[in-house]
N, C-alpha and C. Protein backbone atom coordinates (compact mmCIF):
# COMPACT_ATOMS: atom_id res chain seq x y z
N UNK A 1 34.89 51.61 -49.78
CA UNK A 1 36.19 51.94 -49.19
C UNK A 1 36.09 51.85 -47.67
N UNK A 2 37.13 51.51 -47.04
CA UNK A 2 37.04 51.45 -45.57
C UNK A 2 37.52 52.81 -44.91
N UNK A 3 37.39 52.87 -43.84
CA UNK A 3 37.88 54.16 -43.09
C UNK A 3 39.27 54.77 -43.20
N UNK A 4 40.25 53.76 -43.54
CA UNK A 4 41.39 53.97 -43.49
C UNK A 4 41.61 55.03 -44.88
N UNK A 5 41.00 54.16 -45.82
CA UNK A 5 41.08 54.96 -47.11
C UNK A 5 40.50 55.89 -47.68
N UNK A 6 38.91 55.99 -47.21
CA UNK A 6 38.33 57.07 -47.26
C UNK A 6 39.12 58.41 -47.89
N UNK A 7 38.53 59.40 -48.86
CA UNK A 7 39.35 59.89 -49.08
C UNK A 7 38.22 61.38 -49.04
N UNK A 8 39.03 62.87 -48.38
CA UNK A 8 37.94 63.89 -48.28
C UNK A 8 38.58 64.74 -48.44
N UNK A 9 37.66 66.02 -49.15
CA UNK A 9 37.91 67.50 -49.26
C UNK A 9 38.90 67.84 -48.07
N UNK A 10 39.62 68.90 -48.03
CA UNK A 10 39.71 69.60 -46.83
C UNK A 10 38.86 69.89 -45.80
N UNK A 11 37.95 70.50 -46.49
CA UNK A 11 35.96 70.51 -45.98
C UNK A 11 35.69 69.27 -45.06
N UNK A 12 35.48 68.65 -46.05
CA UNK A 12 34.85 67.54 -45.79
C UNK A 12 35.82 66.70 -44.37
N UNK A 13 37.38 67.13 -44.31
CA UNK A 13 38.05 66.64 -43.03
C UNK A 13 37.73 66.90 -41.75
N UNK A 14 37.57 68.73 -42.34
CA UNK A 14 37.38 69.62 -41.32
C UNK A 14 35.87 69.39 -40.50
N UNK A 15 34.88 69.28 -41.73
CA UNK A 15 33.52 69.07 -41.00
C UNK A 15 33.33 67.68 -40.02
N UNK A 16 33.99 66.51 -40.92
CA UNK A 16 34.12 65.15 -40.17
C UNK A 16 34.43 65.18 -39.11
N UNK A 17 35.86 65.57 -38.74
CA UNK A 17 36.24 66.03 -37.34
C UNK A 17 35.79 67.05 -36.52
N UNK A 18 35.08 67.92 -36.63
CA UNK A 18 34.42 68.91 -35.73
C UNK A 18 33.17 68.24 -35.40
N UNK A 19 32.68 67.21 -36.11
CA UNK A 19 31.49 66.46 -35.13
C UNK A 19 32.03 65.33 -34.06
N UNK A 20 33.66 65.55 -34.11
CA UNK A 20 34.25 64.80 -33.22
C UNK A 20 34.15 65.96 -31.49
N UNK A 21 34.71 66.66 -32.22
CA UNK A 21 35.20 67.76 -30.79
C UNK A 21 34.25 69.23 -30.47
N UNK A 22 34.84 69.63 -29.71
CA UNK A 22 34.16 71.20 -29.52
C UNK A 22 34.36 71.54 -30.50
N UNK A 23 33.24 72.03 -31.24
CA UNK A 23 33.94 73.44 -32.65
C UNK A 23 34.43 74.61 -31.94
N UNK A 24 35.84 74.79 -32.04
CA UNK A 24 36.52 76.06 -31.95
C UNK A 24 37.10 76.26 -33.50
N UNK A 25 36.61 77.79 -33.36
CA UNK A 25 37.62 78.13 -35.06
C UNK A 25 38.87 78.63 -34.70
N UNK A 26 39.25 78.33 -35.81
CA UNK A 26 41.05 78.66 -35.53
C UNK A 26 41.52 80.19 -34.85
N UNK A 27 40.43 81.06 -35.22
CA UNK A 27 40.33 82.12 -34.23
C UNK A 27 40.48 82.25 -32.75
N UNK A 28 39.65 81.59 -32.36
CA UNK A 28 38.55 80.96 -31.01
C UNK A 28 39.95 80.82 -30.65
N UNK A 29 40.64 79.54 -31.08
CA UNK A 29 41.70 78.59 -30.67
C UNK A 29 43.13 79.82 -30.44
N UNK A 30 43.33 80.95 -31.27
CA UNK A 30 44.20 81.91 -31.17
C UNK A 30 44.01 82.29 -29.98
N UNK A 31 43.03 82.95 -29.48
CA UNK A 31 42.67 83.74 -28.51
C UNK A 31 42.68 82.94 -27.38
N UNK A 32 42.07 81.41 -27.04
CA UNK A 32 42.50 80.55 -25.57
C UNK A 32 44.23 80.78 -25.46
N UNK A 33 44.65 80.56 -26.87
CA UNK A 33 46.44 80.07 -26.67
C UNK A 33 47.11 81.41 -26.22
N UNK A 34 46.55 82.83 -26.39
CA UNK A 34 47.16 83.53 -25.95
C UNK A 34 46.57 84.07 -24.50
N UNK A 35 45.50 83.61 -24.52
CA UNK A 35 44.75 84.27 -22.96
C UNK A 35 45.71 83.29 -22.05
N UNK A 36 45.89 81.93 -22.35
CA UNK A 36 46.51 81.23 -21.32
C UNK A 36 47.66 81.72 -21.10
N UNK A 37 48.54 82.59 -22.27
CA UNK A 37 50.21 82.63 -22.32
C UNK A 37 50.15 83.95 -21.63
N UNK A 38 49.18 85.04 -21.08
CA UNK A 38 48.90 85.89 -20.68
C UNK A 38 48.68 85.82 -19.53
N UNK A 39 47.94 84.49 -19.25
CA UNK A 39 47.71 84.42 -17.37
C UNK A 39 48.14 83.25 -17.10
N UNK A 40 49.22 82.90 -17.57
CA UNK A 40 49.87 81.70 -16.81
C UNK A 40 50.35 81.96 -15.61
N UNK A 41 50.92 83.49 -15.65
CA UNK A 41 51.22 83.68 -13.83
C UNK A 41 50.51 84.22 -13.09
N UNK A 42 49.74 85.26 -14.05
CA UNK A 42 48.91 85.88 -12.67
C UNK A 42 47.24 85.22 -12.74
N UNK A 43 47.08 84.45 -13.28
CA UNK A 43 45.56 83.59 -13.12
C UNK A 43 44.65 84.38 -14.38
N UNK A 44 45.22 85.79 -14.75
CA UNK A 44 44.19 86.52 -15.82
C UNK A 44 44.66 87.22 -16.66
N UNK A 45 44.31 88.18 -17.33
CA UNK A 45 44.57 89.04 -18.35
C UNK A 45 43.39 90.03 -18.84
N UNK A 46 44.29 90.55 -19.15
CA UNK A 46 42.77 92.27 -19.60
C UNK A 46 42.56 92.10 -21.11
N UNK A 47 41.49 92.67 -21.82
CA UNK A 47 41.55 92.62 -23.04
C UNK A 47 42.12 93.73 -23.56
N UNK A 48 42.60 94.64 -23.19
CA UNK A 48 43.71 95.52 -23.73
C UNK A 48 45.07 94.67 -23.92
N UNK A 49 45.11 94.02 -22.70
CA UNK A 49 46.39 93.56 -23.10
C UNK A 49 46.36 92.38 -23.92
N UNK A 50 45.80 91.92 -24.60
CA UNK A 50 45.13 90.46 -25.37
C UNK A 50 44.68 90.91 -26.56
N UNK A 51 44.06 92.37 -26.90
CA UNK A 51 44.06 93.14 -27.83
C UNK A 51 45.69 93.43 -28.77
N UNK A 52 46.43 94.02 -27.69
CA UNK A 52 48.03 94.44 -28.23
C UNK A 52 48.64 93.04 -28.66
N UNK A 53 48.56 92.10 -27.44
CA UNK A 53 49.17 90.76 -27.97
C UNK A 53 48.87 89.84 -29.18
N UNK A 54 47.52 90.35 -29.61
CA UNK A 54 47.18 89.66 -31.10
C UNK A 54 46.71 90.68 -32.07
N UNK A 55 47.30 91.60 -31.58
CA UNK A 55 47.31 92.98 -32.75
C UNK A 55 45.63 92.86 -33.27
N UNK A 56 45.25 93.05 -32.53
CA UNK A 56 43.49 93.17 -32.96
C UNK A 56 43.31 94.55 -32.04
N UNK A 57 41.85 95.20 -32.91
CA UNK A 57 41.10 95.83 -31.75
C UNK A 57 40.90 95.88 -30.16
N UNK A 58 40.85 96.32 -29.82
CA UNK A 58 39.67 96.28 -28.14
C UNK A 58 38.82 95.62 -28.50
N UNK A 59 37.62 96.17 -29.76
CA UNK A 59 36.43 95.88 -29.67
C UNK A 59 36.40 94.64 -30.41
N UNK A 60 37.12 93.84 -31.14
CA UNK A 60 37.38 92.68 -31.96
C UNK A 60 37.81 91.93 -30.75
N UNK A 61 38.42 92.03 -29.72
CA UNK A 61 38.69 91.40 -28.23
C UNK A 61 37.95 90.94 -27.69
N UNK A 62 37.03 91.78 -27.09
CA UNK A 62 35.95 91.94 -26.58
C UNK A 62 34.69 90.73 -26.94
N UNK A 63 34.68 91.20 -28.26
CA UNK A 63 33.84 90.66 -29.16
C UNK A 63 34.14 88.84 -29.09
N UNK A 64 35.27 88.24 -29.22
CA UNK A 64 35.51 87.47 -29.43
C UNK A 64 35.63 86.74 -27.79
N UNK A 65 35.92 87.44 -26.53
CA UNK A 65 35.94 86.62 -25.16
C UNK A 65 34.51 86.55 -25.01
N UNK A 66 33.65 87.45 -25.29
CA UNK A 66 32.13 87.21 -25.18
C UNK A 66 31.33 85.62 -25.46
N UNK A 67 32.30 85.66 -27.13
CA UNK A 67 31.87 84.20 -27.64
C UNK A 67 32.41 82.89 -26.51
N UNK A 68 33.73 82.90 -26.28
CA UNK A 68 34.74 82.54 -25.69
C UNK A 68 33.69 82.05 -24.22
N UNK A 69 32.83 83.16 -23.54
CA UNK A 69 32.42 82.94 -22.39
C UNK A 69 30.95 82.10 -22.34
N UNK A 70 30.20 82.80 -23.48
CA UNK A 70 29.30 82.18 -23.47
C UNK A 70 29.56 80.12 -23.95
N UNK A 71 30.72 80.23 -23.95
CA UNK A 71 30.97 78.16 -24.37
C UNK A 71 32.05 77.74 -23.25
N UNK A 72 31.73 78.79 -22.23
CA UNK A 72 32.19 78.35 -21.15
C UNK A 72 33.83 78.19 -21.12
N UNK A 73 34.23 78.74 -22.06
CA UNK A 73 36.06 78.65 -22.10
C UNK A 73 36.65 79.44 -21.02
N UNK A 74 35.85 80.48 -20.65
CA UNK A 74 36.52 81.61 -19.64
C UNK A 74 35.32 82.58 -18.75
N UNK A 75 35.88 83.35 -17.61
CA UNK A 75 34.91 84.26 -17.26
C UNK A 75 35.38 85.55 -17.77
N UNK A 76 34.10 86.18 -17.89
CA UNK A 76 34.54 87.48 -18.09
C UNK A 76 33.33 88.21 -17.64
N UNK A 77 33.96 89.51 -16.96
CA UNK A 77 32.79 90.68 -16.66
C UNK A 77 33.04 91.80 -17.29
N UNK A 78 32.29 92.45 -17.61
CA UNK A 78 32.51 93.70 -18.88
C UNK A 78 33.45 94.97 -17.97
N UNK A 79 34.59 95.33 -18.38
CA UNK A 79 35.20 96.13 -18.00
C UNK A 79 36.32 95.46 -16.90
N UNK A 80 36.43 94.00 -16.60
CA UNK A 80 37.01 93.61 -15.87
C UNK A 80 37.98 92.57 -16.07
N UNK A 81 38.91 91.61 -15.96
CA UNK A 81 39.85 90.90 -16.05
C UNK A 81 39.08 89.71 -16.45
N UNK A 82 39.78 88.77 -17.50
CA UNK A 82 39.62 87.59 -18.48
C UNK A 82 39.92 86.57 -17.36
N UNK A 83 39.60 85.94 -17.06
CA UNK A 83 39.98 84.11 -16.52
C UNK A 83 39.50 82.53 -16.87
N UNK A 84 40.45 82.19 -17.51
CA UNK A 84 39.60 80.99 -17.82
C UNK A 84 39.36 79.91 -16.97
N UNK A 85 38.24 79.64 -18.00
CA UNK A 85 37.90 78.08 -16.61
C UNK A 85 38.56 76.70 -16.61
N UNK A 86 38.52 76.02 -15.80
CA UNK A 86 39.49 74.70 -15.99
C UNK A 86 39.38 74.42 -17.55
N UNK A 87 38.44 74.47 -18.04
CA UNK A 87 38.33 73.67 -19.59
C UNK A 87 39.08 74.64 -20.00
N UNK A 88 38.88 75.67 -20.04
CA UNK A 88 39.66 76.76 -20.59
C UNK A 88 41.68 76.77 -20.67
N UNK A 89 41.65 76.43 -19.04
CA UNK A 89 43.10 76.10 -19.11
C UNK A 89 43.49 75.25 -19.27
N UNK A 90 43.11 74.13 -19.55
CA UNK A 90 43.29 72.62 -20.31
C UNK A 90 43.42 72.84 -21.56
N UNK A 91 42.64 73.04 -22.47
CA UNK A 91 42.89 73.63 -23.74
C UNK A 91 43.45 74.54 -24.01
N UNK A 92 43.76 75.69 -23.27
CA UNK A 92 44.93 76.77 -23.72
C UNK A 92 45.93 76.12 -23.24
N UNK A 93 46.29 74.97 -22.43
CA UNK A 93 47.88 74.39 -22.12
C UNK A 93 47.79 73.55 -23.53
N UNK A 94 47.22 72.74 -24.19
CA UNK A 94 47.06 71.69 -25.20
C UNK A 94 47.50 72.79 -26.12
N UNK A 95 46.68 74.08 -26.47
CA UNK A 95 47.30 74.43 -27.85
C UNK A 95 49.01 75.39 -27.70
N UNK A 96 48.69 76.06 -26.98
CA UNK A 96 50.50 76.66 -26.44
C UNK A 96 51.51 74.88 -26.68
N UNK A 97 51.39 73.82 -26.09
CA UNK A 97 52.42 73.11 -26.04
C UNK A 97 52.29 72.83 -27.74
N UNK A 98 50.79 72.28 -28.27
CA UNK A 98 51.07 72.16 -30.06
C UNK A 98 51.55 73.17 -30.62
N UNK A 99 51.68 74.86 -30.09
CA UNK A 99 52.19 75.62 -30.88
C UNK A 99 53.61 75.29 -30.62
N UNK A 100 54.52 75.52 -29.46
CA UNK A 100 56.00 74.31 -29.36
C UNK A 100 56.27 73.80 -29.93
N UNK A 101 55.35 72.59 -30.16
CA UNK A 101 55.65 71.33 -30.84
C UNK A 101 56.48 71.67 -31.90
N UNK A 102 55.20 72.15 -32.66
CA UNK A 102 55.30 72.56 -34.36
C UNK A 102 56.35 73.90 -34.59
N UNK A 103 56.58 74.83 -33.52
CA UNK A 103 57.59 75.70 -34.23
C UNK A 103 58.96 75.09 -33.80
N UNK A 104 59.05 73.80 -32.99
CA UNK A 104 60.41 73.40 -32.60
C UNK A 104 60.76 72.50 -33.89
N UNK A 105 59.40 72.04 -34.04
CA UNK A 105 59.80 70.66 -35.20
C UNK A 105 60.42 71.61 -36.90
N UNK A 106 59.56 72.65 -37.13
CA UNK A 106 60.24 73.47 -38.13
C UNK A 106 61.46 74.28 -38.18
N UNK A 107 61.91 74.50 -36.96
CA UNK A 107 62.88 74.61 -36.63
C UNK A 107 64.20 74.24 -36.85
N UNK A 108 63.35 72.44 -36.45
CA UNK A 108 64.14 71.69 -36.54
C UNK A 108 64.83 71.36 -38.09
N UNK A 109 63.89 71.55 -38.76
CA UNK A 109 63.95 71.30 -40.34
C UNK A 109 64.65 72.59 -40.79
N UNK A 110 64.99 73.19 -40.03
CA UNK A 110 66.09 74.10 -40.59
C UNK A 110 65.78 75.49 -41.27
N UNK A 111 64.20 75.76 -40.32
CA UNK A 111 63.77 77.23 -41.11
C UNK A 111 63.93 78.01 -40.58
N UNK A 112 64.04 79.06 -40.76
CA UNK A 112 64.10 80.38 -39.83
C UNK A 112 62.68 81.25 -39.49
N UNK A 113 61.95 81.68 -40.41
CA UNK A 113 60.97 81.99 -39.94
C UNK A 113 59.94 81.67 -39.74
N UNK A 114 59.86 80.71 -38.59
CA UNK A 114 58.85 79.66 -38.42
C UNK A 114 57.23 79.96 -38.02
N UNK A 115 56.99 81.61 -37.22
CA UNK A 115 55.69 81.98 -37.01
C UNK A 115 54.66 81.75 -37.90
N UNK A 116 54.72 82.27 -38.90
CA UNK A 116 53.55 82.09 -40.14
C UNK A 116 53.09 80.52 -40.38
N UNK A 117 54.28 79.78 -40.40
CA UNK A 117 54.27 78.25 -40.51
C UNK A 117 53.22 77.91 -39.72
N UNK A 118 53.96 77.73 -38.49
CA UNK A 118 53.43 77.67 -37.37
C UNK A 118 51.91 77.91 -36.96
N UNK A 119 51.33 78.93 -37.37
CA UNK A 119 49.99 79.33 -36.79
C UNK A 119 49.07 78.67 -38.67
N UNK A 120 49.89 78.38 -39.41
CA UNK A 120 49.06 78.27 -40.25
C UNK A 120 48.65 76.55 -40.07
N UNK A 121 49.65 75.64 -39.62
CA UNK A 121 49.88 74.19 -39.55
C UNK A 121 49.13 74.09 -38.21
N UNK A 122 49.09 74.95 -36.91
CA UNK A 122 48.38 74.55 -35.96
C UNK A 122 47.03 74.27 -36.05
N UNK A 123 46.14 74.62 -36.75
CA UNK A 123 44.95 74.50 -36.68
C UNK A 123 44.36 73.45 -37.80
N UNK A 124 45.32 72.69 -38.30
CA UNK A 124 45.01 71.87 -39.26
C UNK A 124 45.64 70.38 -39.27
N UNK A 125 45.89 70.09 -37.80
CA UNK A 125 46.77 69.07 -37.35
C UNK A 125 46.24 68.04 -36.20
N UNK A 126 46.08 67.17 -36.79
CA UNK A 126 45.51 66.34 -35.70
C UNK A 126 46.57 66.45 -34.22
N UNK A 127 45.36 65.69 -33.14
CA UNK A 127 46.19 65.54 -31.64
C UNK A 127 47.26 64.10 -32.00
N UNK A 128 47.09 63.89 -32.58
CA UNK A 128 47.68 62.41 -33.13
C UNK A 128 49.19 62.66 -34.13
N UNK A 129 49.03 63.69 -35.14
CA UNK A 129 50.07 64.26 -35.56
C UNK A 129 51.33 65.23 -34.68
N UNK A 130 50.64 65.46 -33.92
CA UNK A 130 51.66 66.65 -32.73
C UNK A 130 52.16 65.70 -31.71
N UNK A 131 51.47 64.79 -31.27
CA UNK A 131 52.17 63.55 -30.60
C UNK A 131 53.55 63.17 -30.95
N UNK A 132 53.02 62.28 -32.50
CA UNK A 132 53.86 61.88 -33.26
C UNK A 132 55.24 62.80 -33.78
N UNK A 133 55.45 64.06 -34.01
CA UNK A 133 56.19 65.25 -33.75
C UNK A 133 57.06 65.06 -32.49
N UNK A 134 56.17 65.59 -31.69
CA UNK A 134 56.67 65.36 -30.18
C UNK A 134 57.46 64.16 -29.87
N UNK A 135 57.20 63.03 -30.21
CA UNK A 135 58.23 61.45 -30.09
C UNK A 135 58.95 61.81 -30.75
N UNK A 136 58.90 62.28 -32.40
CA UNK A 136 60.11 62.48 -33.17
C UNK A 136 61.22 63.44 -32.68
N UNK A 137 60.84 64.99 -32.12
CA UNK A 137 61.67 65.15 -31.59
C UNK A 137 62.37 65.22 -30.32
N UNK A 138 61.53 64.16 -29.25
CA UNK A 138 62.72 63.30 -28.04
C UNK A 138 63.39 62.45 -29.03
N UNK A 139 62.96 61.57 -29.92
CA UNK A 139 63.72 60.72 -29.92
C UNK A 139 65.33 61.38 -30.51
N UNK A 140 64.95 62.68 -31.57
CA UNK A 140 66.56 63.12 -31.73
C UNK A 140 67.29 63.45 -30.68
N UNK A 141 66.46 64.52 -29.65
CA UNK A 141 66.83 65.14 -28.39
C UNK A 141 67.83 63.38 -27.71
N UNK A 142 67.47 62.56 -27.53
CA UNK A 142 67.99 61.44 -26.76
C UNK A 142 68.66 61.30 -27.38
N UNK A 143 68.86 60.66 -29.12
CA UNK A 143 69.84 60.40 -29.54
C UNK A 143 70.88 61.43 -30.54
N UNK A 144 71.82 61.96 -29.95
CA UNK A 144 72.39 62.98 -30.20
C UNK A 144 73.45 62.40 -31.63
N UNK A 145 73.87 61.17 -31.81
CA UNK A 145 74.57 60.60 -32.51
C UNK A 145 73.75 60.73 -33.99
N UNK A 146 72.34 60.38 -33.69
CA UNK A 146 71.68 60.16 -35.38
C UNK A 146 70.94 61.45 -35.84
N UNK A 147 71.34 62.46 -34.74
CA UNK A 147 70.74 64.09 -34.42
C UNK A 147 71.87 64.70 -35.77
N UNK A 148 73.00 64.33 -34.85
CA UNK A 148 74.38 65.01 -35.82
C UNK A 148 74.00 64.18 -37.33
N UNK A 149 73.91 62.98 -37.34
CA UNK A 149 73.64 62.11 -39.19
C UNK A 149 72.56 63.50 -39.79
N UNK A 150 71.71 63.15 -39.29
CA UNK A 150 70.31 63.69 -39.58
C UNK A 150 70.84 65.90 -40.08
N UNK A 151 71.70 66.09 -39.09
CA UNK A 151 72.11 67.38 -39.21
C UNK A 151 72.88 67.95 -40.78
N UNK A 152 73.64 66.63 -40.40
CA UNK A 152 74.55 66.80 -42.27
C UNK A 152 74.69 66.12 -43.34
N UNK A 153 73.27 65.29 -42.90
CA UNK A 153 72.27 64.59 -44.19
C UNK A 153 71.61 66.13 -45.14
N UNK A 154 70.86 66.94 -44.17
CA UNK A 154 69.80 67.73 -43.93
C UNK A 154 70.88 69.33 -44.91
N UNK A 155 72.05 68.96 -44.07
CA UNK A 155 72.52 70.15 -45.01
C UNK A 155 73.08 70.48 -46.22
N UNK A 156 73.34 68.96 -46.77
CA UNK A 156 74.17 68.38 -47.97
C UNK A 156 72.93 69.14 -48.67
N UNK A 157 71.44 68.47 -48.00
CA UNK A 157 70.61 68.66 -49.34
C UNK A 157 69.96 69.98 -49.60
N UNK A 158 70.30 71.01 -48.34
CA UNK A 158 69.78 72.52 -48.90
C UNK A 158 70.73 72.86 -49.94
């Protein structure tokens, strides 16, 4: 079989592609997307407040920027304010805009409660799939004419 067709476990996707990139677990990846949405204005964030924002522990916080620091995603000093490092804010801007992406695109499809969706589809989506999303929805955003088709195509069939 060639590459195209290849065919794999979930596993077997997941492992293939993580010898592509940094292994972050979908955890890991929670915690950049909210440290960034936390210090987008003021440069940082506390783990109390990163604790409340992902309804975890302190010490499950803690625990997890430690990992976070030692792979170089962020600084941290014990008892003191979170900051990430350029890689850090490169990748917490990449997953905040895929979390966008994907709760605009379900949205779009006409759901209402899109969070759960959302965090469950982010971590299992190629950079190539959220692209492709992203074109799909400029291209409705631009064309407002096949936006409205598409609107009461979409509602005939709920």
């Amino acid at each position: 079989m060639d590459k195209k067709t290849d065919f794999y476990t979930f596993r077997g996707y997941h492992l293939r592609n993580t010898r592509r990139q940094e292994n972050l677990t979908p955890s890991m990846e929670d915690y950049l997307e909210m440290i960034y949405r936390l210090s987008k204005d003021s440069g940082h964030t506390r783990v109390l407040e990163l604790a409340t924002a992902l309804n975890v522990q302190p010490p499950s916080a803690s625990n997890m920027i430690q990992r976070l620091a030692e792979r170089n995603w962020l600084v941290y000093e014990k008892y003191s304010i979170v900051r990430l490092t350029e890689k850090g804010r490169e990748r917490g801007a990449y997953l905040l805009n895929r979390h966008r992406i994907l709760e605009e695109f379900l949205l779009f499809l006409g759901l209402e409660d899109v969070l759960e969706d959302t965090e469950k589809i982010e971590h299992n989506i190629s950079p190539a799939a959220v692209t492709g999303l992203e074109r799909l929805l400029a291209f409705f955003d631009s064309n407002p004419d096949i936006l409205a088709k598409w609107q009461t195509f979409y509602r005939g069939q709920v």
